[in-house]
Protein backbone atom coordinates (compact mmCIF):
# COMPACT_ATOMS: atom_id res chain seq x y z
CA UNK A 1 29.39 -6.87 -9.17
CA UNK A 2 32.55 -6.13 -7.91
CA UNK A 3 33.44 -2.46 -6.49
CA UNK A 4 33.58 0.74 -7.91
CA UNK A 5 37.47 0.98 -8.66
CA UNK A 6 39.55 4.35 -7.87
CA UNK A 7 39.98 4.58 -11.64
CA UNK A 8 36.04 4.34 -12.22
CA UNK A 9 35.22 6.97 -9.14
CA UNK A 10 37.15 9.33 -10.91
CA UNK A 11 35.14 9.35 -14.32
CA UNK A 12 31.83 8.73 -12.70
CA UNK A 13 30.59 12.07 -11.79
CA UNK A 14 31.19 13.22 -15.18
CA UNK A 15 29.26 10.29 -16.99
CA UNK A 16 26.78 10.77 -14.53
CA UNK A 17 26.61 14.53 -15.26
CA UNK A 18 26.81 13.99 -19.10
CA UNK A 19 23.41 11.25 -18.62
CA UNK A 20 21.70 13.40 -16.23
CA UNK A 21 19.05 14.78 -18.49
CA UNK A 22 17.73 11.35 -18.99
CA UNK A 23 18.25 9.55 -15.67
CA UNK A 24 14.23 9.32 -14.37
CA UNK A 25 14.54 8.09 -11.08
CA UNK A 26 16.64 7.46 -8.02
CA UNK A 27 17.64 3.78 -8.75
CA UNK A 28 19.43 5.21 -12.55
CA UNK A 29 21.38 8.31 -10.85
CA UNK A 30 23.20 4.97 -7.94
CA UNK A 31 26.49 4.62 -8.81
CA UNK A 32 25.45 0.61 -9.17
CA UNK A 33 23.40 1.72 -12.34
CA UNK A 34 25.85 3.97 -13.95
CA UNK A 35 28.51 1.65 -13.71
CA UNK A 36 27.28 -0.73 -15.49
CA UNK A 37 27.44 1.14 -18.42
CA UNK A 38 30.86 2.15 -17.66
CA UNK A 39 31.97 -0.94 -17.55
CA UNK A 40 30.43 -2.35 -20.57
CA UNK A 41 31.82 0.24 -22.80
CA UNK A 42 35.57 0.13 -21.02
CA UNK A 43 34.96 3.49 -18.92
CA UNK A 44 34.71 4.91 -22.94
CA UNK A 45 32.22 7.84 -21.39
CA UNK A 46 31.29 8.26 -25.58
CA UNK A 47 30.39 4.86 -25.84
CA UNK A 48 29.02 4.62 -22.66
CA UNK A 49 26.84 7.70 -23.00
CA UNK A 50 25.85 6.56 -26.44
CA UNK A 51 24.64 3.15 -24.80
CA UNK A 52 22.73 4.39 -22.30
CA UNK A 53 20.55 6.75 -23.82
CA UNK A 54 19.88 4.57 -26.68
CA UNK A 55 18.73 2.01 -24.10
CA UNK A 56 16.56 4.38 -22.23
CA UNK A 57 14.68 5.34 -25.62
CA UNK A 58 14.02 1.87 -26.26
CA UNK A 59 12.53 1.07 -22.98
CA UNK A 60 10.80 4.24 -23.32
CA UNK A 61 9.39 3.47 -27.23
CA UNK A 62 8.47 -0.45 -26.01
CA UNK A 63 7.05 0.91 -22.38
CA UNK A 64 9.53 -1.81 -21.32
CA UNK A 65 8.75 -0.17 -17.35
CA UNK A 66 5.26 -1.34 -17.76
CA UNK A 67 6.18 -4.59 -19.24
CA UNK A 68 6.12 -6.32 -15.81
CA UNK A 69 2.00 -5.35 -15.69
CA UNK A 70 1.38 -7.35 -18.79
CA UNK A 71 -0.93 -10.52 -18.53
CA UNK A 72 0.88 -12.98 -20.62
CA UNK A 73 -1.11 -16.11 -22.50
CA UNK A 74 -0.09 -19.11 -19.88
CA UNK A 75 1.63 -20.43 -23.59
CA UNK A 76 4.65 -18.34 -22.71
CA UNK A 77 5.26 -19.28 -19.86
CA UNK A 78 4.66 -23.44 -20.12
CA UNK A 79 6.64 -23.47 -23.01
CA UNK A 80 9.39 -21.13 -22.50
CA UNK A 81 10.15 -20.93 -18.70
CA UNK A 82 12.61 -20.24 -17.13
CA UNK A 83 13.18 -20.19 -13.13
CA UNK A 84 15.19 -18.47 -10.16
CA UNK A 85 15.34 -20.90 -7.47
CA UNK A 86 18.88 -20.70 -6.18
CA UNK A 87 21.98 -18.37 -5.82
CA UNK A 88 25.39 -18.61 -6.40
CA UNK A 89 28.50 -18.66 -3.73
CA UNK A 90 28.06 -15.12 -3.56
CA UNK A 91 24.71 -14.35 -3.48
CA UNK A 92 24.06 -14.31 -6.90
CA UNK A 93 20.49 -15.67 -7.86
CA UNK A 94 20.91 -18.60 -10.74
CA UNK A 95 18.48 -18.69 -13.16
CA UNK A 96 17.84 -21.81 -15.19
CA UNK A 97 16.38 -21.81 -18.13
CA UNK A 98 16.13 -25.30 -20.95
CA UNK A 99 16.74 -23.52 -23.94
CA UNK A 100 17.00 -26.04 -25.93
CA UNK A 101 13.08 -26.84 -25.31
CA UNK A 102 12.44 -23.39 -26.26
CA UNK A 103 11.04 -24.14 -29.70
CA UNK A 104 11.28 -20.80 -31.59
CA UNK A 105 9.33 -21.89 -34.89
CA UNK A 106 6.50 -22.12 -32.57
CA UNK A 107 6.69 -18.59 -32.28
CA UNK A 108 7.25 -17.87 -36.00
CA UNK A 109 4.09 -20.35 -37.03
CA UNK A 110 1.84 -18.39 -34.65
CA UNK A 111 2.70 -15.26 -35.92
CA UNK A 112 3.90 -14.08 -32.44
CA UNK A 113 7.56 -12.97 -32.94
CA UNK A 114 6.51 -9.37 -31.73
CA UNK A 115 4.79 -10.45 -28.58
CA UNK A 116 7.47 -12.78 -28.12
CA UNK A 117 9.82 -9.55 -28.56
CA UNK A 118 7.61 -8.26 -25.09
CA UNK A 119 8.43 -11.62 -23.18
CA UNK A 120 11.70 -11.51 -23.80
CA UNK A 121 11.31 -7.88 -21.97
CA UNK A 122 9.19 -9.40 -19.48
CA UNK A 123 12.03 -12.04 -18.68
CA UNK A 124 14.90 -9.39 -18.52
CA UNK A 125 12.79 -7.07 -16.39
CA UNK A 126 11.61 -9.75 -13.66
CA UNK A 127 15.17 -10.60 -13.15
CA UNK A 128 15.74 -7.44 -12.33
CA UNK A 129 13.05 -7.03 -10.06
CA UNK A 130 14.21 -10.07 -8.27
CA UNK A 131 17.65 -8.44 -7.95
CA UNK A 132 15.91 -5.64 -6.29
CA UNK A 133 13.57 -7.73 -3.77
CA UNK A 134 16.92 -9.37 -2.53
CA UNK A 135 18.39 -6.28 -2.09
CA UNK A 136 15.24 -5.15 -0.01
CA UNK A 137 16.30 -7.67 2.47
CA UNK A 138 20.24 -8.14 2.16
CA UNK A 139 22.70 -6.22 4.64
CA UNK A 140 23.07 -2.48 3.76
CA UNK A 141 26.71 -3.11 4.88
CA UNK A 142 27.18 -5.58 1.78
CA UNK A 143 27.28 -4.72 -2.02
CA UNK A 144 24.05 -5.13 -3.08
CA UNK A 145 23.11 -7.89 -5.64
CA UNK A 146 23.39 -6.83 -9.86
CA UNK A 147 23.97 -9.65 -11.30
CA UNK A 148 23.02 -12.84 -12.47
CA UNK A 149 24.54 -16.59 -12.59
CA UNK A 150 22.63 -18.38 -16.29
CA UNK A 151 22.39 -22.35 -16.35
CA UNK A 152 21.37 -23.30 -20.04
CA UNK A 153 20.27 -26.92 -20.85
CA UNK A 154 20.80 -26.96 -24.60
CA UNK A 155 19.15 -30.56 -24.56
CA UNK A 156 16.88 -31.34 -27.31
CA UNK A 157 18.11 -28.46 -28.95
CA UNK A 158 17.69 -29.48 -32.82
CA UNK A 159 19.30 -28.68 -36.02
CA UNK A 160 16.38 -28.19 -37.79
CA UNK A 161 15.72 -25.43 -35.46
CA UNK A 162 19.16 -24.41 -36.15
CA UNK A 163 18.16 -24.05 -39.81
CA UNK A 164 15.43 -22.03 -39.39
CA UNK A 165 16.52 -18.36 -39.98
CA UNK A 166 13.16 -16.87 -38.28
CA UNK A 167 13.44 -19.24 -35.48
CA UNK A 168 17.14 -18.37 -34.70
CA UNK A 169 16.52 -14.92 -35.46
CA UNK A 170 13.78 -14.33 -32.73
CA UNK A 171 16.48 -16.58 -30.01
CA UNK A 172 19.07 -13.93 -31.81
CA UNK A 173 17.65 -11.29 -30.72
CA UNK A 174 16.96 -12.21 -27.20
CA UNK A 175 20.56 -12.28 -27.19
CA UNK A 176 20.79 -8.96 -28.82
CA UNK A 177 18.40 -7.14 -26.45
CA UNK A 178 19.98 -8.57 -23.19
CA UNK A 179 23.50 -7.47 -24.21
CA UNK A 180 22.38 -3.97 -25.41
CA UNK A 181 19.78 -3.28 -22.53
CA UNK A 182 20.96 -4.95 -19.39
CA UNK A 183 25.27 -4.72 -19.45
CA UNK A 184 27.18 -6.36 -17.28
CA UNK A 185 24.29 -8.20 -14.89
CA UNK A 186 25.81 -11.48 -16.19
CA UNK A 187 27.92 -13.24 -13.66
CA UNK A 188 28.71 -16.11 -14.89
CA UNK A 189 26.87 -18.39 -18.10
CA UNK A 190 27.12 -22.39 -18.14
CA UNK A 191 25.52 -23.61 -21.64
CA UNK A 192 25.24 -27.26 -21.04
CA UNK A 193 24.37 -30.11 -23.39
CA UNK A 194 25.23 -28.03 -25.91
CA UNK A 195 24.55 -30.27 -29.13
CA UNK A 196 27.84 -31.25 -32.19
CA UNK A 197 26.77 -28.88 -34.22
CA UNK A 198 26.29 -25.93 -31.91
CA UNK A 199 29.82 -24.53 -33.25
CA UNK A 200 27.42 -23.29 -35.91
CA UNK A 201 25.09 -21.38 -33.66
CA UNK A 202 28.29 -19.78 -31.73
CA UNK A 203 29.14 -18.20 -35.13
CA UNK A 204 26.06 -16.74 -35.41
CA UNK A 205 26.04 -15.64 -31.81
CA UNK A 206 29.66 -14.12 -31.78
CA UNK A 207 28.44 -10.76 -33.77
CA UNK A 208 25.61 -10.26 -31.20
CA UNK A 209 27.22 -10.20 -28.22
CA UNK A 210 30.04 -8.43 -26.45
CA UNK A 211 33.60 -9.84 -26.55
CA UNK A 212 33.10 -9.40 -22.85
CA UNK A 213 30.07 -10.89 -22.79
CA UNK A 214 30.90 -13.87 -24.36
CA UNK A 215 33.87 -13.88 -22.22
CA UNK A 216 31.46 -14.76 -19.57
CA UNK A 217 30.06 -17.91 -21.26
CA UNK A 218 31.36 -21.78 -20.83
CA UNK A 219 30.91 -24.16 -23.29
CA UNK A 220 30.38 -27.54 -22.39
CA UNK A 221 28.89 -30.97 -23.50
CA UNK A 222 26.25 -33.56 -22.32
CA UNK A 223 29.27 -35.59 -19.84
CA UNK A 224 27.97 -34.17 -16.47
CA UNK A 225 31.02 -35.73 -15.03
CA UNK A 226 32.98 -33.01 -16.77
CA UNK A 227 31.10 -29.82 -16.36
CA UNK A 228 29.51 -30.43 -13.35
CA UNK A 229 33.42 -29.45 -11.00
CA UNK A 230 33.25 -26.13 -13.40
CA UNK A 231 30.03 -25.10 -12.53
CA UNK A 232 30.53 -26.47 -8.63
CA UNK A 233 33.29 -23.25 -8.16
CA UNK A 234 30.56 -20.87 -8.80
CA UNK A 235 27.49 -22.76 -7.56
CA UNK A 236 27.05 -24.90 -4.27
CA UNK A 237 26.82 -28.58 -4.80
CA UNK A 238 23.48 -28.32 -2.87
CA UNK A 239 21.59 -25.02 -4.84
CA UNK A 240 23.17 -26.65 -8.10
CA UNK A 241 21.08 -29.57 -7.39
CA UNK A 242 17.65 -27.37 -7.04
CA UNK A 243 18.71 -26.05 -10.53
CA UNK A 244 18.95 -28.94 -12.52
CA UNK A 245 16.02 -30.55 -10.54
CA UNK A 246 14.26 -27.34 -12.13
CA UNK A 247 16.12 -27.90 -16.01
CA UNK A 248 15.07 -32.03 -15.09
CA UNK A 249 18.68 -33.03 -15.60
């Protein structure tokens, strides 16, 4: 995350007295915390406020801060994983996930859309426990790490998933929870192999997230000959190679 600006120092002690009744604990009163929400609501302090402590009720009404103490059934995570094993050029960590394996209607057959509704939690909350291990050991003279580089294989991503309103509501609102909850930790997005039809999906997608956001996200196809330079000016040839090893492209 780039730096706090002059303009942003100047409205930050207010936000940050407006929130201070619900900030609980050293890491939400940094300056790297606050911004965020700054900066996802255009340093609107109304917005931003409103964002915030909307967040902090949900994570407080879903006990998302005990969500990383949760023994999940080993049928999460074989088939919906997803991996950090890399970073970016600038110390971002990538994390990979093959999305289009995720099968949702598993989830909806099963009956476990609201457990799946504490993975997705679970997901959000380990990357940001991995953001604060590297921290732990990165130089105190550097900006510390906050956000996050996504690789998406959309392979084997079907349309008859498509066409399943519970199934695309429960990848829906994964979306919905990581743009509401956890602002501006997204670097940089690659969605690759993204299927012909997946035009249709972006439609549904557009109302969920942020223009900003989806600002972040690249579109691209199953031609690795033509993605693979965009992605190489954010990731190094070498830790894009671990990724896709991961995604088995």
């Amino acid at each position: 995350m780039a730096a706090v600006t002059s303009e942003e120092a100047k409205v930050l002690s207010e936000f940050r007295k407006r929130v201070s009744d619900v900030l609980k604990n050293k890491e939400q009163n940094e300056d790297i915390f606050l911004i965020r929400w700054m900066r996802a609501r255009d340093l609107n302090l109304d917005k931003a406020e409103n964002m915030l402590r909307n967040s902090l009720k949900w994570r407080e009404e879903n006990n998302v801060d005990k969500v990383l103490e949760v023994k999940f059934d080993p049928f999460y995570s074989h088939e919906f994983p997803c991996t950090v094993l890399s970073q970016d050029k600038i110390g971002n960590p990538v994390l990979a996930i093959p999305l289009g394996k995720w099968d949702f209607r598993e989830i909806v057959s099963q009956g476990k859309t609201e457990e799946f509704k504490l993975y997705v939690s679970y997901v959000f909350e380990t990357i940001m426990e991995g953001m604060r291990e590297r921290n732990l050991k990165r130089n105190p003279d550097l900006l510390p790490i906050s956000q996050v580089t996504v690789v998406c294989d959309w392979d084997s991503f079907s349309y008859m998933q498509l066409v399943n309103i519970k199934a695309v509501q429960q990848l829906l609102h994964m979306a919905s929870v990581f743009d509401a909850h956890y602002p501006e930790i997204l670097y940089h997005c690659f969605f690759l192999n993204c299927p012909s039809f997946f035009n249709i999906f972006l439609a549904m997608l557009k109302p969920v997230l942020a223009p900003k956001t989806l600002g972040k996200i690249t579109i691209h196809g199953s031609n690795m000959s033509e993605w693979e330079p965009a992605v190489h000016e954010v990731i190094e040839p070498d830790q894009l190679h671990v990724v896709l090893r991961s995604l088995k492209l």
